[in-house]
Protein backbone atom coordinates (compact mmCIF):
# COMPACT_ATOMS: atom_id res chain seq x y z
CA UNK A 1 0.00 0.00 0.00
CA UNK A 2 2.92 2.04 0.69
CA UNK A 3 5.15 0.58 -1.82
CA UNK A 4 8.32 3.18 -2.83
CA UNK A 5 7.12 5.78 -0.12
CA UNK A 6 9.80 7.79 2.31
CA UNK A 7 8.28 8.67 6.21
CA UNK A 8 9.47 10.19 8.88
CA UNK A 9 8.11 9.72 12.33
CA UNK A 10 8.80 11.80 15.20
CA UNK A 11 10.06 9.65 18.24
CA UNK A 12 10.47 6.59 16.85
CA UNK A 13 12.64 4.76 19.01
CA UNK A 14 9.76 3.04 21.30
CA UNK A 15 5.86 3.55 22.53
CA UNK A 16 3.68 4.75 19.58
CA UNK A 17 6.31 5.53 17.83
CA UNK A 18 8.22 2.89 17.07
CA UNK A 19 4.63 0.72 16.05
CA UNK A 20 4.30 3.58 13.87
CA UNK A 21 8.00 2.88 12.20
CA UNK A 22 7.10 -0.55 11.99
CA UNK A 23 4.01 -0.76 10.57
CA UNK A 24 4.58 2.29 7.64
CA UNK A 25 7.84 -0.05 6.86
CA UNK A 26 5.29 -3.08 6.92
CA UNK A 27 3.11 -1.29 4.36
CA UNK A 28 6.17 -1.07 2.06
CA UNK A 29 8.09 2.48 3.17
CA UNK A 30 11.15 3.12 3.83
CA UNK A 31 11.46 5.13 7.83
CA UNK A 32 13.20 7.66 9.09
CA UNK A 33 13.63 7.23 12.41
CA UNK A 34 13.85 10.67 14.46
CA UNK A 35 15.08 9.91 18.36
CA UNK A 36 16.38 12.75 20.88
CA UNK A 37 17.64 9.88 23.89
CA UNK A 38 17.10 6.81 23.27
CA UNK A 39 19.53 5.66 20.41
CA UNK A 40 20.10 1.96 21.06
CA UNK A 41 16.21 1.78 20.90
CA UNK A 42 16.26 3.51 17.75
CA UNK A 43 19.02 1.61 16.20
CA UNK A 44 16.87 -1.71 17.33
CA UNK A 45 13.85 -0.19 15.30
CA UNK A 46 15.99 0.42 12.32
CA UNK A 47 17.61 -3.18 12.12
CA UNK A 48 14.16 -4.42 12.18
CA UNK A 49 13.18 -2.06 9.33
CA UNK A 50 16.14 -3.16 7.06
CA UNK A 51 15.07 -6.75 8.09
CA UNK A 52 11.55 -5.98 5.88
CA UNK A 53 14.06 -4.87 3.10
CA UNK A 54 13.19 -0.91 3.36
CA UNK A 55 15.82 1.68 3.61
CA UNK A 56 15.81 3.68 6.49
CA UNK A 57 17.45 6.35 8.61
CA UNK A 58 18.31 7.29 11.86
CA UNK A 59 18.26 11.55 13.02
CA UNK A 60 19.12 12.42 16.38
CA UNK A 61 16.99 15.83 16.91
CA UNK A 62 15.40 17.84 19.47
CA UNK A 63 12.10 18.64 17.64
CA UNK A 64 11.22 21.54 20.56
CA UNK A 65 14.54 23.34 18.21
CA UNK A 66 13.10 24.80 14.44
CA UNK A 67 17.25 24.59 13.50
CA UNK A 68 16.92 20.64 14.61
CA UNK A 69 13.49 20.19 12.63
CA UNK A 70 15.20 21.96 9.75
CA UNK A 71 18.15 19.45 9.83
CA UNK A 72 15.94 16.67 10.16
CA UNK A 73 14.21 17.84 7.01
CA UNK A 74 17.33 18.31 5.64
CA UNK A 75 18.55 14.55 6.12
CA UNK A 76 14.92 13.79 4.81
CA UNK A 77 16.24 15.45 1.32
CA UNK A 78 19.37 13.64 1.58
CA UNK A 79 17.64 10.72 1.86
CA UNK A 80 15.04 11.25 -1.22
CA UNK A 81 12.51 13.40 -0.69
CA UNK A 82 9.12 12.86 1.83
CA UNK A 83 5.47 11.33 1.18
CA UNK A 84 4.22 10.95 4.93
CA UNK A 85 5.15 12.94 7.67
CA UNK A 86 4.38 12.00 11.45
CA UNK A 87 4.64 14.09 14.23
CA UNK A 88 5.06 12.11 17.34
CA UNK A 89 7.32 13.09 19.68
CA UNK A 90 6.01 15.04 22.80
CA UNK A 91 6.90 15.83 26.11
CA UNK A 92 5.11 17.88 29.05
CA UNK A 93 4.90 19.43 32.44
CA UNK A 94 2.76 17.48 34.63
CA UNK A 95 1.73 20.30 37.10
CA UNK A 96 -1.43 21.81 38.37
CA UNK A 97 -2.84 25.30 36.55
CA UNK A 98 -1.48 27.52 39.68
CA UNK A 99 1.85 25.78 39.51
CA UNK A 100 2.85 26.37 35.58
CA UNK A 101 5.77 28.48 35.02
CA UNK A 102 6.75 29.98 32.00
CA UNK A 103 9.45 27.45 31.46
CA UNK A 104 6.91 24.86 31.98
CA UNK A 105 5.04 26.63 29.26
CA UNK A 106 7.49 27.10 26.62
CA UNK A 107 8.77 23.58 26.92
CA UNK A 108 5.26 21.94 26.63
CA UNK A 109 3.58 24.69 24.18
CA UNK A 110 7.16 24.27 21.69
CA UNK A 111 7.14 20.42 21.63
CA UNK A 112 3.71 19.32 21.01
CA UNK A 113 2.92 22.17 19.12
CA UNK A 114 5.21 24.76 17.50
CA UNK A 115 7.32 21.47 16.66
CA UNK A 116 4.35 20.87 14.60
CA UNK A 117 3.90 23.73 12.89
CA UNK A 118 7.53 23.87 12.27
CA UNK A 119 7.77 20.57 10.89
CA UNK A 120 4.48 21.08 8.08
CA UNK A 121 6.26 24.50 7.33
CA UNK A 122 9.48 22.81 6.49
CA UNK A 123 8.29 19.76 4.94
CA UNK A 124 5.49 21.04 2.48
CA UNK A 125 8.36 21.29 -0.36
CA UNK A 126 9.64 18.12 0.22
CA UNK A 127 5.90 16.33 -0.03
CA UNK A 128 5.14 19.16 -3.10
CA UNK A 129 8.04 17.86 -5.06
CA UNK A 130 6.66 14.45 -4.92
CA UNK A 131 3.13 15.31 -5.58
CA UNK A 132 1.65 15.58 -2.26
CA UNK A 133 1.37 13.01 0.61
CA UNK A 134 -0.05 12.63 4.07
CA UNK A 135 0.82 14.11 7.24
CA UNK A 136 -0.40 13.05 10.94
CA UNK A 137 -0.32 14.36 14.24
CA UNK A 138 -0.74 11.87 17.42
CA UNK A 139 -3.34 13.64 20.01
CA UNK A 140 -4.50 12.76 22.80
CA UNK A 141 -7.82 12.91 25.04
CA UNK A 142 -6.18 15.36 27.39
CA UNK A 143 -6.95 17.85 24.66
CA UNK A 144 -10.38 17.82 25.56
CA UNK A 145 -11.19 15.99 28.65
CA UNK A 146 -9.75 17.32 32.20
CA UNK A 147 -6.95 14.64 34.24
CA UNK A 148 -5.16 15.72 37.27
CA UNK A 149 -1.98 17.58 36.30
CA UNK A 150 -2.39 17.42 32.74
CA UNK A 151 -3.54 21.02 32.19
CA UNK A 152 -0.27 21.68 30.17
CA UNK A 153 0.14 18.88 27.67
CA UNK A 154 -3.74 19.05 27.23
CA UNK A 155 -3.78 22.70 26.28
CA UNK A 156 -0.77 21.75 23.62
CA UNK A 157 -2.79 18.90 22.45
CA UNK A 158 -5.28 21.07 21.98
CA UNK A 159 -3.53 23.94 19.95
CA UNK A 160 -2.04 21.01 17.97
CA UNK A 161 -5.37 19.81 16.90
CA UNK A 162 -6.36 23.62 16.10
CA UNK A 163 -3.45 23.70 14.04
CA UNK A 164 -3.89 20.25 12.56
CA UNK A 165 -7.64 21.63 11.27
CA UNK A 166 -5.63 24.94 9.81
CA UNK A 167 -3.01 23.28 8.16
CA UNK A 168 -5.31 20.59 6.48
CA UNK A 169 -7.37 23.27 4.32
CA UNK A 170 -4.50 25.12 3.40
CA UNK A 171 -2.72 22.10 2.45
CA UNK A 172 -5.17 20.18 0.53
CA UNK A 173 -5.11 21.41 -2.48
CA UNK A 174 -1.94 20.71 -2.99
CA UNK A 175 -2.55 16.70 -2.30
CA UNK A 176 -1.44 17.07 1.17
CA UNK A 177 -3.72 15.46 3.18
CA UNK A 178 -3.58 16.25 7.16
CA UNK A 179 -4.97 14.91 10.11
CA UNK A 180 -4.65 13.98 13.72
CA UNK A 181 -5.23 10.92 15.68
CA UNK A 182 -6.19 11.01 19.60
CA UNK A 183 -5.60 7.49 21.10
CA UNK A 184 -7.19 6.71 24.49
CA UNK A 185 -5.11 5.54 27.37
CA UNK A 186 -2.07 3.37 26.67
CA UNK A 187 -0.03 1.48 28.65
CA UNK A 188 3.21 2.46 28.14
CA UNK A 189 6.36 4.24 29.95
CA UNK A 190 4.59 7.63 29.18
CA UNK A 191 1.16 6.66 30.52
CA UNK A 192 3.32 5.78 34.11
CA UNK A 193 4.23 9.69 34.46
CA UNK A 194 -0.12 10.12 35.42
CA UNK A 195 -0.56 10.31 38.63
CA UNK A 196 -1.75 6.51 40.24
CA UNK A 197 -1.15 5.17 36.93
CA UNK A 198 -1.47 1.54 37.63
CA UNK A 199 -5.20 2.59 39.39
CA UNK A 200 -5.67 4.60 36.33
CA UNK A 201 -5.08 1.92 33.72
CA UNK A 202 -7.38 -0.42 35.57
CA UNK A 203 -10.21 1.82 35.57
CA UNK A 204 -9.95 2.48 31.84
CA UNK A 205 -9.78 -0.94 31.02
CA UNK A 206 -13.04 -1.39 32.82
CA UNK A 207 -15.10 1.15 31.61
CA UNK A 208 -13.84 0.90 27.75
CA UNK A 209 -16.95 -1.09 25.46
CA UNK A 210 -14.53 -2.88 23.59
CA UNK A 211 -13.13 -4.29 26.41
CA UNK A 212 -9.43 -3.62 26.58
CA UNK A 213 -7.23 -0.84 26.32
CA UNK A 214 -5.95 0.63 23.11
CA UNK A 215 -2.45 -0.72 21.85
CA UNK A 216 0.59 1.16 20.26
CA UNK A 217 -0.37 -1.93 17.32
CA UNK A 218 -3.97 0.11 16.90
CA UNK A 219 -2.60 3.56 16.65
CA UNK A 220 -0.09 2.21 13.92
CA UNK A 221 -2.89 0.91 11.73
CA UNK A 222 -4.83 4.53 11.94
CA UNK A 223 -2.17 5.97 11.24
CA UNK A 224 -0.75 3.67 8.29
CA UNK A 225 -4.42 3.97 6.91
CA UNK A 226 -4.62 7.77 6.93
CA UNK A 227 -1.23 7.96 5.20
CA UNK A 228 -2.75 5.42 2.46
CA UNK A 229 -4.74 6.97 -0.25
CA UNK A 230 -7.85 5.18 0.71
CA UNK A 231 -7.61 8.07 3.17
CA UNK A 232 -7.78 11.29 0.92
CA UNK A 233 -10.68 12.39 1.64
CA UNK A 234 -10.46 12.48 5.41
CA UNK A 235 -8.99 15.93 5.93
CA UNK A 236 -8.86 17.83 9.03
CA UNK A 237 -9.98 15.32 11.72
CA UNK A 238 -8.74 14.39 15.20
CA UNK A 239 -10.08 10.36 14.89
CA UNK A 240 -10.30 9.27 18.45
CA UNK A 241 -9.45 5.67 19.17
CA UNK A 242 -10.51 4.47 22.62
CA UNK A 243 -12.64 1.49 21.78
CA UNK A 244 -15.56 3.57 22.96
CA UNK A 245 -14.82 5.01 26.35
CA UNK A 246 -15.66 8.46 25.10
CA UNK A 247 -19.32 7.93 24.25
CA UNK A 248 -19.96 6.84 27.95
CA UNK A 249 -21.37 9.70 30.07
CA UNK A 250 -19.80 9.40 33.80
């Protein structure tokens, strides 16, 4: 489906990102792999790649830095140009309202969502040259549901959808489609930094229709089929994936 296609994904070394890597290189792509700390991890994901047969990369960058997201792009040229494009890496202040700083702000806000705009800005030529392509953002439901100290990382989610909406009208008619995808609770090293985590995770899993919680395997197939063209004609949306926990009123 995504025979002779180049992606980039945005912390790839483990979680979400990784299954992303993974499954776009199933699909036929060939991945490059964007870390910032973990680069044994992200060496692992790339010998697993190559194993498929795909080419694929491996860019050290701080995506919260425009001159890091430009020389990510850059390797991105190097390496042949760009079809999909998916911005995954985040980070966050886990604080109350009355206890953000600015600091706290500017390292949240820049992350999850200037990193974004950023990386659309400097990647629309590359995906132009080659006729257009898909881009996707991973959300989550802290953009629009309240969790204790996630008033910071929810407000970037939020602006990151916002932007995701802006970005896909401007961008589609040049075959660029763009979207978002908001996963429900995951159990993974991030989804350890909530507060009572473990208590958290349970409770989830119980109240979720479907019966489980969402995987890192699920997200990757969203994504993989938004980045398809069976997808180009979903542009703008933030698909939630929580197996139905969202439709329950509590």
């Amino acid at each position: 489906m995504l025979a002779g296609k180049i992606a980039l994904v945005t912390g790839a070394s483990r979680g979400v990102g990784r299954a992303i890597a993974l499954r776009l290189a199933e699909e036929g792509a060939d991945v490059i792999i964007n870390y910032l700390r973990k680069g044994k991890a992200a060496r692992e994901v790339a010998a697993a790649i190559e194993a498929m047969g795909r080419r694929v990369r491996v860019v050290k960058a701080n995506v919260s830095d425009p001159a890091d997201i430009q020389r990510l792009v850059d390797e991105a040229r190097d390496f042949g140009g760009l079809d999909i494009v998916v911005s995954n890496a985040a980070s966050g202040v886990m604080e109350p309202v009355l206890a953000i700083t600015e600091k706290h702000w500017q390292h949240t806000l820049n992350t999850n969502a200037r990193a974004f705009l950023t990386l659309v800005q400097k990647s629309v030529p590359l995906l132009t040259a080659r006729g257009g392509g898909a881009i996707v953002a991973l959300s989550s439901s802290g953009a629009r549901r309240v969790a204790d100290g996630y008033a910071l990382v929810g407000t970037s989610k939020a602006a990151l959808e916002s932007l995701v909406r802006y970005a896909a009208v401007e961008l589609a008619p040049r075959g660029i489609v763009v979207n978002a995808v908001s996963p429900g609770l995951i159990d993974t090293d991030a989804a350890h930094f909530l507060p009572n985590a473990d208590e958290l995770l349970a409770q989830v899993h119980a109240a979720t229709p479907a019966g489980r919680l969402v995987t890192v395997e699920d997200v990757a197939d969203v994504v993989a089929f938004l980045c398809s063209p069976r997808a180009k004609m979903i542009v703008g949306q933030t698909i939630i994936l929580d197996g139905g926990y969202d439709l329950i009123y509590r």
